[in-house]
PDB file of N, CA and C in Angstrom:
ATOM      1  N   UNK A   1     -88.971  48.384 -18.961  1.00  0.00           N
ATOM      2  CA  UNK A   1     -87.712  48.994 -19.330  1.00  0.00           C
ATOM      3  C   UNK A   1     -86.652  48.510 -18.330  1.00  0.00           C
ATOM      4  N   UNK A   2     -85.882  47.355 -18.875  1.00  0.00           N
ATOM      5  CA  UNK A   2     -84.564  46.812 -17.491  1.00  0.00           C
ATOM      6  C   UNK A   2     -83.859  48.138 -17.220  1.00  0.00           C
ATOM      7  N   UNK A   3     -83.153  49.022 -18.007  1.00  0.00           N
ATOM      8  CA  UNK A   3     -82.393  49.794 -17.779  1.00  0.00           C
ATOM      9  C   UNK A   3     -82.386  51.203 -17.693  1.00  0.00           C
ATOM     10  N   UNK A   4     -82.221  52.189 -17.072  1.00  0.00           N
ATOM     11  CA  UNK A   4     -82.312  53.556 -16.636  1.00  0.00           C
ATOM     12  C   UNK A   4     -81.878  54.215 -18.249  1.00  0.00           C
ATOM     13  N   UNK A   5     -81.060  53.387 -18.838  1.00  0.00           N
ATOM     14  CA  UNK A   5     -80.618  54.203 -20.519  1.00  0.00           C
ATOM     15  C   UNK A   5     -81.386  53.486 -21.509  1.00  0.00           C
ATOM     16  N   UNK A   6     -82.405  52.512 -21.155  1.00  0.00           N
ATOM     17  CA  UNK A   6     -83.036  52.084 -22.172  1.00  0.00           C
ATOM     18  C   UNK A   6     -84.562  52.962 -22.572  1.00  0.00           C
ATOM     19  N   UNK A   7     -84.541  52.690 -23.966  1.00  0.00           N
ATOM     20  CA  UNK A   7     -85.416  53.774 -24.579  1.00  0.00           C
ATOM     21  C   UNK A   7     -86.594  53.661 -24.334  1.00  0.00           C
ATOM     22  N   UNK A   8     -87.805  54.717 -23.761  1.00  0.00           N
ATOM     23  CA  UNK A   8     -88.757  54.547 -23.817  1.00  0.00           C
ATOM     24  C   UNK A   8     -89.629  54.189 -25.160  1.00  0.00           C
ATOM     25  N   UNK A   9     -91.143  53.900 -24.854  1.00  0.00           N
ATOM     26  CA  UNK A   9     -91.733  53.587 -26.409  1.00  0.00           C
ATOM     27  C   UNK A   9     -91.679  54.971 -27.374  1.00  0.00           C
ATOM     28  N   UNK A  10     -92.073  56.064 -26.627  1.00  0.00           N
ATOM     29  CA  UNK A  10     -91.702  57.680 -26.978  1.00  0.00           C
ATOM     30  C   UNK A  10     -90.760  57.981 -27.502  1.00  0.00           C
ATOM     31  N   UNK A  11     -89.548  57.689 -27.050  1.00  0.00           N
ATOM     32  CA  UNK A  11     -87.814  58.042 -27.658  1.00  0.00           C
ATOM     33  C   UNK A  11     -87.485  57.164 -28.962  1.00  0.00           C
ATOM     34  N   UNK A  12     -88.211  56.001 -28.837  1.00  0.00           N
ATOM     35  CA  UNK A  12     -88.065  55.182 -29.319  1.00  0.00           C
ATOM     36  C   UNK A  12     -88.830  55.737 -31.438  1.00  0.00           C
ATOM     37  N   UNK A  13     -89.875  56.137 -30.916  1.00  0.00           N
ATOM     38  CA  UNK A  13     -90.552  56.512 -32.045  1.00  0.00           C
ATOM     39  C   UNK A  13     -90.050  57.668 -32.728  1.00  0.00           C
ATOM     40  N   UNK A  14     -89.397  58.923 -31.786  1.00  0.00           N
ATOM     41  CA  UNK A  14     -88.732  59.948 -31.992  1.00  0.00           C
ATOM     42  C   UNK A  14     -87.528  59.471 -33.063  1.00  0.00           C
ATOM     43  N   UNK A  15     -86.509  58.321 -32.327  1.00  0.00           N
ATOM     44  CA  UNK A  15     -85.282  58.404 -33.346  1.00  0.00           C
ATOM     45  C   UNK A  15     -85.653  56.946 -34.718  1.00  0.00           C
ATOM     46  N   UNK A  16     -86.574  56.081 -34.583  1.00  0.00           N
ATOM     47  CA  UNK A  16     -86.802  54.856 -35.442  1.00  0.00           C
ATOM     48  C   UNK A  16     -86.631  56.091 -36.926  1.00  0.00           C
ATOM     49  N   UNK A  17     -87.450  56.343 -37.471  1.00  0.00           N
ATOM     50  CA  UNK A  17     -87.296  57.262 -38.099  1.00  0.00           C
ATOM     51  C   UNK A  17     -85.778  57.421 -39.133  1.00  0.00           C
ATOM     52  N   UNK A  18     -85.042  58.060 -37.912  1.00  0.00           N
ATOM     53  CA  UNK A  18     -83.570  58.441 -38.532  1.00  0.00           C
ATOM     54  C   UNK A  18     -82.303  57.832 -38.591  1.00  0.00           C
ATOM     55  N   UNK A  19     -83.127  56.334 -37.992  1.00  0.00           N
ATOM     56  CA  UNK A  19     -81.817  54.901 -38.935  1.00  0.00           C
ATOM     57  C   UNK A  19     -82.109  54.883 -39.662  1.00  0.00           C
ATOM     58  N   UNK A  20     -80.701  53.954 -40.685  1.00  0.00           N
ATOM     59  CA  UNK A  20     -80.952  54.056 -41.915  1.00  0.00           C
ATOM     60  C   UNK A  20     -82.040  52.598 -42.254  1.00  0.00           C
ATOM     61  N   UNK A  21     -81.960  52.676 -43.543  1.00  0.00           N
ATOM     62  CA  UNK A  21     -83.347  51.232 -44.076  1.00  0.00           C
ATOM     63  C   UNK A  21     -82.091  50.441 -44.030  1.00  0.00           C
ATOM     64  N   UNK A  22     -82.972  48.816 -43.744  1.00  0.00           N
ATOM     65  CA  UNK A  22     -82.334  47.728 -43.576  1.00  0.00           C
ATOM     66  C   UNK A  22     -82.233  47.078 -44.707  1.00  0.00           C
ATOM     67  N   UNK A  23     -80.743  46.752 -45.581  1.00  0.00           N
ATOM     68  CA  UNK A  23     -80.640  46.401 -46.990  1.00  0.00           C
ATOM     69  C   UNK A  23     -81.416  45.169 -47.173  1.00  0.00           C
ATOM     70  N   UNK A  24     -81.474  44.763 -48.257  1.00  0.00           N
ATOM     71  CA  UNK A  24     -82.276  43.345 -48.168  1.00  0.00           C
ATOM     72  C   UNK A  24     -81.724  41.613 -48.100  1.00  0.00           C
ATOM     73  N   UNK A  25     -81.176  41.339 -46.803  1.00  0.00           N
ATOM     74  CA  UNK A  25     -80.418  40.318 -46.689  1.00  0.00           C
ATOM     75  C   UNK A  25     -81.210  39.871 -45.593  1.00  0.00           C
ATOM     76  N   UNK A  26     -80.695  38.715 -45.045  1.00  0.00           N
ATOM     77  CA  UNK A  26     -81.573  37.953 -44.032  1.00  0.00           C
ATOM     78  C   UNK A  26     -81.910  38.133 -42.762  1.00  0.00           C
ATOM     79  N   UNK A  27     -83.067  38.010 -42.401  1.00  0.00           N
ATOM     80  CA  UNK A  27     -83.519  38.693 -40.985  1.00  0.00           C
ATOM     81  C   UNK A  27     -82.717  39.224 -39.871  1.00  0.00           C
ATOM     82  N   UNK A  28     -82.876  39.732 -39.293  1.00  0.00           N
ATOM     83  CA  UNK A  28     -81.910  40.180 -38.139  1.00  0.00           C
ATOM     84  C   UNK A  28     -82.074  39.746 -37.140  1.00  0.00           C
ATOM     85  N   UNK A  29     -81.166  39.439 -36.079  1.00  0.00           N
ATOM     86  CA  UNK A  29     -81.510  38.543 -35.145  1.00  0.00           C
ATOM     87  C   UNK A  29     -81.786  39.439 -33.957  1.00  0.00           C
ATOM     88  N   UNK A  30     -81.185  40.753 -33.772  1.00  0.00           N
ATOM     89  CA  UNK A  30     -81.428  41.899 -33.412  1.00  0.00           C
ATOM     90  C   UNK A  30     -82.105  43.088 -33.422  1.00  0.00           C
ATOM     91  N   UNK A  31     -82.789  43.685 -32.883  1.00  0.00           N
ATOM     92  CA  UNK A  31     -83.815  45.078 -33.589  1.00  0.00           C
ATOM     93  C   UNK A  31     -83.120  46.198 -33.229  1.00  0.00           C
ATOM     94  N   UNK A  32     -83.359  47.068 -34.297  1.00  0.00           N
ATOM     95  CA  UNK A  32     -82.204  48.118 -34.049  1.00  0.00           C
ATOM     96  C   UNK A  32     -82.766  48.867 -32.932  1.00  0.00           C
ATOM     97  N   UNK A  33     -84.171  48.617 -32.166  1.00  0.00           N
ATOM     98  CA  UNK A  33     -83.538  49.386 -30.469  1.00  0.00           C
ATOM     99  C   UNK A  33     -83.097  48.244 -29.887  1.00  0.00           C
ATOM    100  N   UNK A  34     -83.106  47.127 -29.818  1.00  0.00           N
ATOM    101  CA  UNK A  34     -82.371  46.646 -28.950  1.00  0.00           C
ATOM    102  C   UNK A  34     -80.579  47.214 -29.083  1.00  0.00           C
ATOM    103  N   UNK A  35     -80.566  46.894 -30.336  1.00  0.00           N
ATOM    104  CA  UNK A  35     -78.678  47.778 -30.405  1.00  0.00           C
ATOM    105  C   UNK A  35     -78.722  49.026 -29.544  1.00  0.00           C
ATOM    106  N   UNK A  36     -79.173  49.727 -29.808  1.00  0.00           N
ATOM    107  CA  UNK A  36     -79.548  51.045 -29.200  1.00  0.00           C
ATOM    108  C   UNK A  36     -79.735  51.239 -28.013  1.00  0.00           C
ATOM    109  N   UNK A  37     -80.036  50.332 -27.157  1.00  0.00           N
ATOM    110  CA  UNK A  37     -80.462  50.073 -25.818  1.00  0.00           C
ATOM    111  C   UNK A  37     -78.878  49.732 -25.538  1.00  0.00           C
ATOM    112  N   UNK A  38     -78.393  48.730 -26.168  1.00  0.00           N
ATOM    113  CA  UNK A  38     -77.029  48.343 -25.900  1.00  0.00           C
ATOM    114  C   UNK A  38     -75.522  49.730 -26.043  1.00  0.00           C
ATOM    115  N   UNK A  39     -76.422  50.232 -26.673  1.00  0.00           N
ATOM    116  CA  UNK A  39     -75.206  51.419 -27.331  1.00  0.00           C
ATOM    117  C   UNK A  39     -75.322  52.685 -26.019  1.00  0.00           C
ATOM    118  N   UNK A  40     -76.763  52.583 -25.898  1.00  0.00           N
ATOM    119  CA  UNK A  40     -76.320  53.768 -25.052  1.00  0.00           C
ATOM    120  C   UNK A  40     -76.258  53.377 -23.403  1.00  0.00           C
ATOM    121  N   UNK A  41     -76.521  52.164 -23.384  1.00  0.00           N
ATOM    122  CA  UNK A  41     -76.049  51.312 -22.123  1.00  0.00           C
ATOM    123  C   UNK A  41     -74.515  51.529 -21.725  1.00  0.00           C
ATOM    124  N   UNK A  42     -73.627  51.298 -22.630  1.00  0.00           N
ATOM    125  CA  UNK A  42     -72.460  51.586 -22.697  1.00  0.00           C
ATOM    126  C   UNK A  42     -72.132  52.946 -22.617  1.00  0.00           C
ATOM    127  N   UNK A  43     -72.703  53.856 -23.005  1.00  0.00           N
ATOM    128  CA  UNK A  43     -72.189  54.912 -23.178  1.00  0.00           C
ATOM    129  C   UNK A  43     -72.374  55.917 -21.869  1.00  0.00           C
ATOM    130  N   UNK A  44     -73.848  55.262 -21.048  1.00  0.00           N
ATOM    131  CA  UNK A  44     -74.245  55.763 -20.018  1.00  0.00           C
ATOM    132  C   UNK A  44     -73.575  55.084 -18.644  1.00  0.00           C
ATOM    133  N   UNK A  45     -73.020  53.782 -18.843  1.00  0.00           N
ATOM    134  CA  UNK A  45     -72.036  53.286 -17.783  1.00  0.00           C
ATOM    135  C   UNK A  45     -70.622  53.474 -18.054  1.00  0.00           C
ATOM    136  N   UNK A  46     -70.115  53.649 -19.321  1.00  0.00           N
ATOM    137  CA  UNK A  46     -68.907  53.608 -19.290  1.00  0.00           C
ATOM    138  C   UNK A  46     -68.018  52.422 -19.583  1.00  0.00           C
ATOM    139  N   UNK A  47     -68.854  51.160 -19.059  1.00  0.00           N
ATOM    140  CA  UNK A  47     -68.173  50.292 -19.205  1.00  0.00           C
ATOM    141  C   UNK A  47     -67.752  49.826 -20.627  1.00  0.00           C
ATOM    142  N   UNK A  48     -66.777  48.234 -20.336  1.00  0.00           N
ATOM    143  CA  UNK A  48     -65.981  48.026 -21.324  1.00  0.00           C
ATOM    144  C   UNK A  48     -67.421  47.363 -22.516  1.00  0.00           C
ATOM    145  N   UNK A  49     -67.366  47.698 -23.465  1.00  0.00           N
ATOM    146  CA  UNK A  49     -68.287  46.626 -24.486  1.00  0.00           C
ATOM    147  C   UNK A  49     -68.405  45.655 -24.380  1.00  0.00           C
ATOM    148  N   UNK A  50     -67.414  44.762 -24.001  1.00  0.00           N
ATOM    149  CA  UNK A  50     -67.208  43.095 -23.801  1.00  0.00           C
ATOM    150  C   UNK A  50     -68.201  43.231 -22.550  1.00  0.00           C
ATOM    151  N   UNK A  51     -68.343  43.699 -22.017  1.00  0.00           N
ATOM    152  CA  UNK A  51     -69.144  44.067 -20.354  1.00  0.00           C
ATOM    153  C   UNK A  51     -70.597  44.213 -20.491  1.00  0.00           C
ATOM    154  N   UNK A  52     -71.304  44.322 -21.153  1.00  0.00           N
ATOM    155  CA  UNK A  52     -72.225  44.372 -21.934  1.00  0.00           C
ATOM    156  C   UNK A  52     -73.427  43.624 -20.701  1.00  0.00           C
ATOM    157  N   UNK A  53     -74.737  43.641 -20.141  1.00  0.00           N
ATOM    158  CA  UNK A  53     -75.291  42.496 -19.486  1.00  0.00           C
ATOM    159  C   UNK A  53     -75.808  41.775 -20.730  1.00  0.00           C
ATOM    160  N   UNK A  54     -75.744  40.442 -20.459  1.00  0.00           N
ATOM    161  CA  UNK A  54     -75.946  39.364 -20.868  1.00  0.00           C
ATOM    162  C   UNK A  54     -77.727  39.361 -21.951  1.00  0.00           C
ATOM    163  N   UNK A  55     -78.560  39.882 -21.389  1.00  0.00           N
ATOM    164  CA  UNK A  55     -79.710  40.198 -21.878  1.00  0.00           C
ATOM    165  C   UNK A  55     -80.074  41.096 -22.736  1.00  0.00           C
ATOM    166  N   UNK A  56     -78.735  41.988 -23.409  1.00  0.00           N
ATOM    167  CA  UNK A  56     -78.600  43.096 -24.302  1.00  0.00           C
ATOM    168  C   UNK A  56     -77.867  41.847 -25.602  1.00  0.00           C
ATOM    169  N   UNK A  57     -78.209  42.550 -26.900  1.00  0.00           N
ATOM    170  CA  UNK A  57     -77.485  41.896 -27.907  1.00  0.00           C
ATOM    171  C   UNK A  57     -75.615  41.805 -27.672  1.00  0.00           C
ATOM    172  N   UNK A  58     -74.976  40.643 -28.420  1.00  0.00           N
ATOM    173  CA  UNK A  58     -73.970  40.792 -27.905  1.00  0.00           C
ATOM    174  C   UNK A  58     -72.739  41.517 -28.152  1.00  0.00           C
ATOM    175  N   UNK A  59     -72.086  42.012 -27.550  1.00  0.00           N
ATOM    176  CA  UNK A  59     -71.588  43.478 -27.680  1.00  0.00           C
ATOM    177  C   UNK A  59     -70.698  43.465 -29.069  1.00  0.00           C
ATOM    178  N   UNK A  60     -70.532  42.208 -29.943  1.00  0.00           N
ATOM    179  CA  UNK A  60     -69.575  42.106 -31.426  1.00  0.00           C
ATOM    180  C   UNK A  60     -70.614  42.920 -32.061  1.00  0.00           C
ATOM    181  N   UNK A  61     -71.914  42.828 -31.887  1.00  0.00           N
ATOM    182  CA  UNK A  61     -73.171  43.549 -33.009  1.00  0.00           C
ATOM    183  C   UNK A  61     -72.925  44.541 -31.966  1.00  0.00           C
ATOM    184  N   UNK A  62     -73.227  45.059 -31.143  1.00  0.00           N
ATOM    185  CA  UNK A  62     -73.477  46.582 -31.255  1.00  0.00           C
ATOM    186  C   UNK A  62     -72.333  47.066 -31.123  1.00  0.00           C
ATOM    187  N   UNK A  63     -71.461  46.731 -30.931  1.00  0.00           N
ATOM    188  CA  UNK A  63     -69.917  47.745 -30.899  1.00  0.00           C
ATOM    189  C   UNK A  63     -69.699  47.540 -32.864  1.00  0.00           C
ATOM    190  N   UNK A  64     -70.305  46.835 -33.612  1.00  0.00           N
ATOM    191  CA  UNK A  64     -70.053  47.038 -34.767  1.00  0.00           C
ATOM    192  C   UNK A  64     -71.222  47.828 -35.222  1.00  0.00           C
ATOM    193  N   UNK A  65     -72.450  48.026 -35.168  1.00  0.00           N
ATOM    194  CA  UNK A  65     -73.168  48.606 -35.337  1.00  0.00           C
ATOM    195  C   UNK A  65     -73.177  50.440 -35.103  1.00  0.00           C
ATOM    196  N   UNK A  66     -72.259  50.522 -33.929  1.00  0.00           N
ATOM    197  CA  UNK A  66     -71.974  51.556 -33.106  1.00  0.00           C
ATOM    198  C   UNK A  66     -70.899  52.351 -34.097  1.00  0.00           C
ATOM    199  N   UNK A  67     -70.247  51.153 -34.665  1.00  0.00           N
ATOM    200  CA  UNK A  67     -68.653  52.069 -35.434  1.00  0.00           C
ATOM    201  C   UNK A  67     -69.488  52.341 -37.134  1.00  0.00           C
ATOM    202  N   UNK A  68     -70.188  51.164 -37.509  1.00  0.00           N
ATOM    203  CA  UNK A  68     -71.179  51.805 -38.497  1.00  0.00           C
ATOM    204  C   UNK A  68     -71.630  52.979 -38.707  1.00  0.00           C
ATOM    205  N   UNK A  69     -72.634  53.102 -37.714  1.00  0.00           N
ATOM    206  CA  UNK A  69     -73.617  54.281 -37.380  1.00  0.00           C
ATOM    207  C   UNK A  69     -72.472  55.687 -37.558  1.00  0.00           C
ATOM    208  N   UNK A  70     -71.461  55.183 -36.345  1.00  0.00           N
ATOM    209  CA  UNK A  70     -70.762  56.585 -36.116  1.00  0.00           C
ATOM    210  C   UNK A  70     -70.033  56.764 -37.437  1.00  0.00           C
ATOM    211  N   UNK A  71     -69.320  56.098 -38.376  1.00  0.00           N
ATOM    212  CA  UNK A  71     -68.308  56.471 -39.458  1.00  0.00           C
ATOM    213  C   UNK A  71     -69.829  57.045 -40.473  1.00  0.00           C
ATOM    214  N   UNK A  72     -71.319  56.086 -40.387  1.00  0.00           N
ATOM    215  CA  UNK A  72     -72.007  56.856 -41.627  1.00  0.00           C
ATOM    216  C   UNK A  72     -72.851  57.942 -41.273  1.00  0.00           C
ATOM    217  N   UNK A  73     -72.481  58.765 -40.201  1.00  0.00           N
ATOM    218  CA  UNK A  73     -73.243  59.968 -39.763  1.00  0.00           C
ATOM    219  C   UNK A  73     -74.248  59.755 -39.312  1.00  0.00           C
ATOM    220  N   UNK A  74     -74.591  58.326 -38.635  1.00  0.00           N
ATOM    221  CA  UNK A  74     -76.154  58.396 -37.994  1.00  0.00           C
ATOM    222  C   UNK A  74     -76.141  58.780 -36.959  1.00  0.00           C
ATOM    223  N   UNK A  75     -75.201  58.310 -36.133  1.00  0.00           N
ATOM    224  CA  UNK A  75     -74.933  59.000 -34.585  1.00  0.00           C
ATOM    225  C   UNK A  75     -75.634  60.462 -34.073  1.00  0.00           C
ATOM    226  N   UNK A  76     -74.996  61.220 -35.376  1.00  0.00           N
ATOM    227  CA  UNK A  76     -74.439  62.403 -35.663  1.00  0.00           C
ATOM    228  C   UNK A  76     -75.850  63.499 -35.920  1.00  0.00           C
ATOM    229  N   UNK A  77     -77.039  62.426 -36.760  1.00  0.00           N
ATOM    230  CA  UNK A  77     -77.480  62.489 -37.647  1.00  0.00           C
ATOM    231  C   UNK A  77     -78.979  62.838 -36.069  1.00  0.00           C
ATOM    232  N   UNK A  78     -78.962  62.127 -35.974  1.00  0.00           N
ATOM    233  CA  UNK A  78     -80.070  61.364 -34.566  1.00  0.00           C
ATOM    234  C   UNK A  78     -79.806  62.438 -33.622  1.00  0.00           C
ATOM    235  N   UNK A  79     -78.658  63.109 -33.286  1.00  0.00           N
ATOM    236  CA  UNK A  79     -78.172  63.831 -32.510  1.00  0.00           C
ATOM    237  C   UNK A  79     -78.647  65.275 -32.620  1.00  0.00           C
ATOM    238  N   UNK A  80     -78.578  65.672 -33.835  1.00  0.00           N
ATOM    239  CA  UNK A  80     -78.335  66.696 -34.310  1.00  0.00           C
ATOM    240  C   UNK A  80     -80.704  67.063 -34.529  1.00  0.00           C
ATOM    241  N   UNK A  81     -80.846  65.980 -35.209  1.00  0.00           N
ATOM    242  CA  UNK A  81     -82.310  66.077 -34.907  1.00  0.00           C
ATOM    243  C   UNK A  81     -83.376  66.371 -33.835  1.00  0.00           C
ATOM    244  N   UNK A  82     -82.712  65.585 -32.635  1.00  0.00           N
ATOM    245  CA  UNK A  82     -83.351  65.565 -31.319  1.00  0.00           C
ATOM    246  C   UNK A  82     -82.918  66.592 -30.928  1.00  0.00           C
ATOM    247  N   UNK A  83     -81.594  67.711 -30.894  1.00  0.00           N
ATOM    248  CA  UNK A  83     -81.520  68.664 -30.719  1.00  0.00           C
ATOM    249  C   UNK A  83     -82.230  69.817 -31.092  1.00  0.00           C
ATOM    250  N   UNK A  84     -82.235  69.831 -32.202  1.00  0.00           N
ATOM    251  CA  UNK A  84     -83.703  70.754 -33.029  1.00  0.00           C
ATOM    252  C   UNK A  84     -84.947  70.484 -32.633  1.00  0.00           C
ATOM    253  N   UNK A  85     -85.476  69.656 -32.291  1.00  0.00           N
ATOM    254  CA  UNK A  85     -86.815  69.282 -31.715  1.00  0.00           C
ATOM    255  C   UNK A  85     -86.670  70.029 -30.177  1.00  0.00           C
ATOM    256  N   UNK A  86     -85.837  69.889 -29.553  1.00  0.00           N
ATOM    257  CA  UNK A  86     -85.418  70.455 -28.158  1.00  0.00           C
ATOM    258  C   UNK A  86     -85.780  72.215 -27.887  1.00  0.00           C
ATOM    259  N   UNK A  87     -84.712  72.584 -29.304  1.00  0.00           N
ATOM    260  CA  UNK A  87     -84.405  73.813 -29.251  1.00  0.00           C
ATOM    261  C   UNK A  87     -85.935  74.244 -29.898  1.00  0.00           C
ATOM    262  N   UNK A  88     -86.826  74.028 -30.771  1.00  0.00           N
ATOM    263  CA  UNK A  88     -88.040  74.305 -31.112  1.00  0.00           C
ATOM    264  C   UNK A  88     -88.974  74.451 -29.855  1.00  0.00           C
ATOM    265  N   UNK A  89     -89.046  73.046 -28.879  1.00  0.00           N
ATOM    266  CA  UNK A  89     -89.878  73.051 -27.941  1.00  0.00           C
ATOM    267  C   UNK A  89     -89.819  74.376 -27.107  1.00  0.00           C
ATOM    268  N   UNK A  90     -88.172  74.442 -26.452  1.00  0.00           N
ATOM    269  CA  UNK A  90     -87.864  75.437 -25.741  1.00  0.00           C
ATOM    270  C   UNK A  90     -88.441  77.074 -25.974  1.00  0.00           C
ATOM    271  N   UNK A  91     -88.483  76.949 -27.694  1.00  0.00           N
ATOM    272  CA  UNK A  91     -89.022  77.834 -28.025  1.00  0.00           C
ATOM    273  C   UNK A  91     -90.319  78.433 -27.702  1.00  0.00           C
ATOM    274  N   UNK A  92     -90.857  77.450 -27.887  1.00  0.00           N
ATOM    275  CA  UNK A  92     -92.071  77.075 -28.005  1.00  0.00           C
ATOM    276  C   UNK A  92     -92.600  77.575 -26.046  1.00  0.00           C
ATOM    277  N   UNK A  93     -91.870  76.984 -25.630  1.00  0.00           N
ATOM    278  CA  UNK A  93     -92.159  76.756 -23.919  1.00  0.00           C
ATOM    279  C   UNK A  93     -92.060  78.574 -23.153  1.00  0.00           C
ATOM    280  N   UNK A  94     -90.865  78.967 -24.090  1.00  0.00           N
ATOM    281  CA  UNK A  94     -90.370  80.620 -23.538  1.00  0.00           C
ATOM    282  C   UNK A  94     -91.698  81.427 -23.575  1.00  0.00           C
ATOM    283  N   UNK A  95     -92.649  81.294 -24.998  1.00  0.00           N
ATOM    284  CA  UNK A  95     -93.521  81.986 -25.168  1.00  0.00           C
ATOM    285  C   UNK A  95     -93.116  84.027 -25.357  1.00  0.00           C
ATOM    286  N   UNK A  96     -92.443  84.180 -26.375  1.00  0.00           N
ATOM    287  CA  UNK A  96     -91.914  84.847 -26.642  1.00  0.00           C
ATOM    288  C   UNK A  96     -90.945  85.611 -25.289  1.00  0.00           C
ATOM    289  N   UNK A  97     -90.641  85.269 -24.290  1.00  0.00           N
ATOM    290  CA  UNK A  97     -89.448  86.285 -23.127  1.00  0.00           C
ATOM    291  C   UNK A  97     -88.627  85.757 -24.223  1.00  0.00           C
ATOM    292  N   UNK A  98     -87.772  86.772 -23.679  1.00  0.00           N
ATOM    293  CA  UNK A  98     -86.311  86.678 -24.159  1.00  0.00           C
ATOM    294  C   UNK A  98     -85.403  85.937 -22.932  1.00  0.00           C
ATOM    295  N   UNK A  99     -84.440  85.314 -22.968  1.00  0.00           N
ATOM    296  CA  UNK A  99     -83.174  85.157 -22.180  1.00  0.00           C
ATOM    297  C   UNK A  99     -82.546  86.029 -21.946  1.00  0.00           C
TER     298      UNK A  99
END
């Protein structure tokens, strides 16, 4: 794993799942965790997209991939899932106490 925001094989299996299917046009030169690695690389440094390290896809695919995702609710979608899994565990972890 190069990067502190890149996905483990675990996280990885958690969100594969809740992208969408890949239409049927020609191979991708990219895998959607590598985008993903790139997306939240950015999001966890801050930096500019063009800024991107060199060994991540290049930032025209995932800053377009990124405005994809976010305008078709996957962002949103991924977000909102892993949260429920969270809030279940927690549940799960309290063993009926209350807060």
């Amino acid at each position: 794993m190069p990067y502190s925001s890149s996905l483990s094989d675990k996280e990885w299996e958690l969100i594969k799942p809740l992208l969408p299917k890949k239409q049927k046009t020609r191979p991708p030169r990219w895998t959607k965790r590598q985008i993903l690695d790139g997306i939240f690389y950015q999001l966890k440094n801050g930096c500019n997209w063009c800024d991107l390290p060199k060994d991540l896809p290049p930032y025209l695919t995932v800053f377009w991939d990124y405005k994809q995702w976010r305008v078709d609710g996957v962002l949103k979608g991924i977000m909102s899932a892993l949260h429920s899994q969270v809030r279940q565990q927690a549940k799960k972890n309290r063993s009926g106490q209350d807060c």
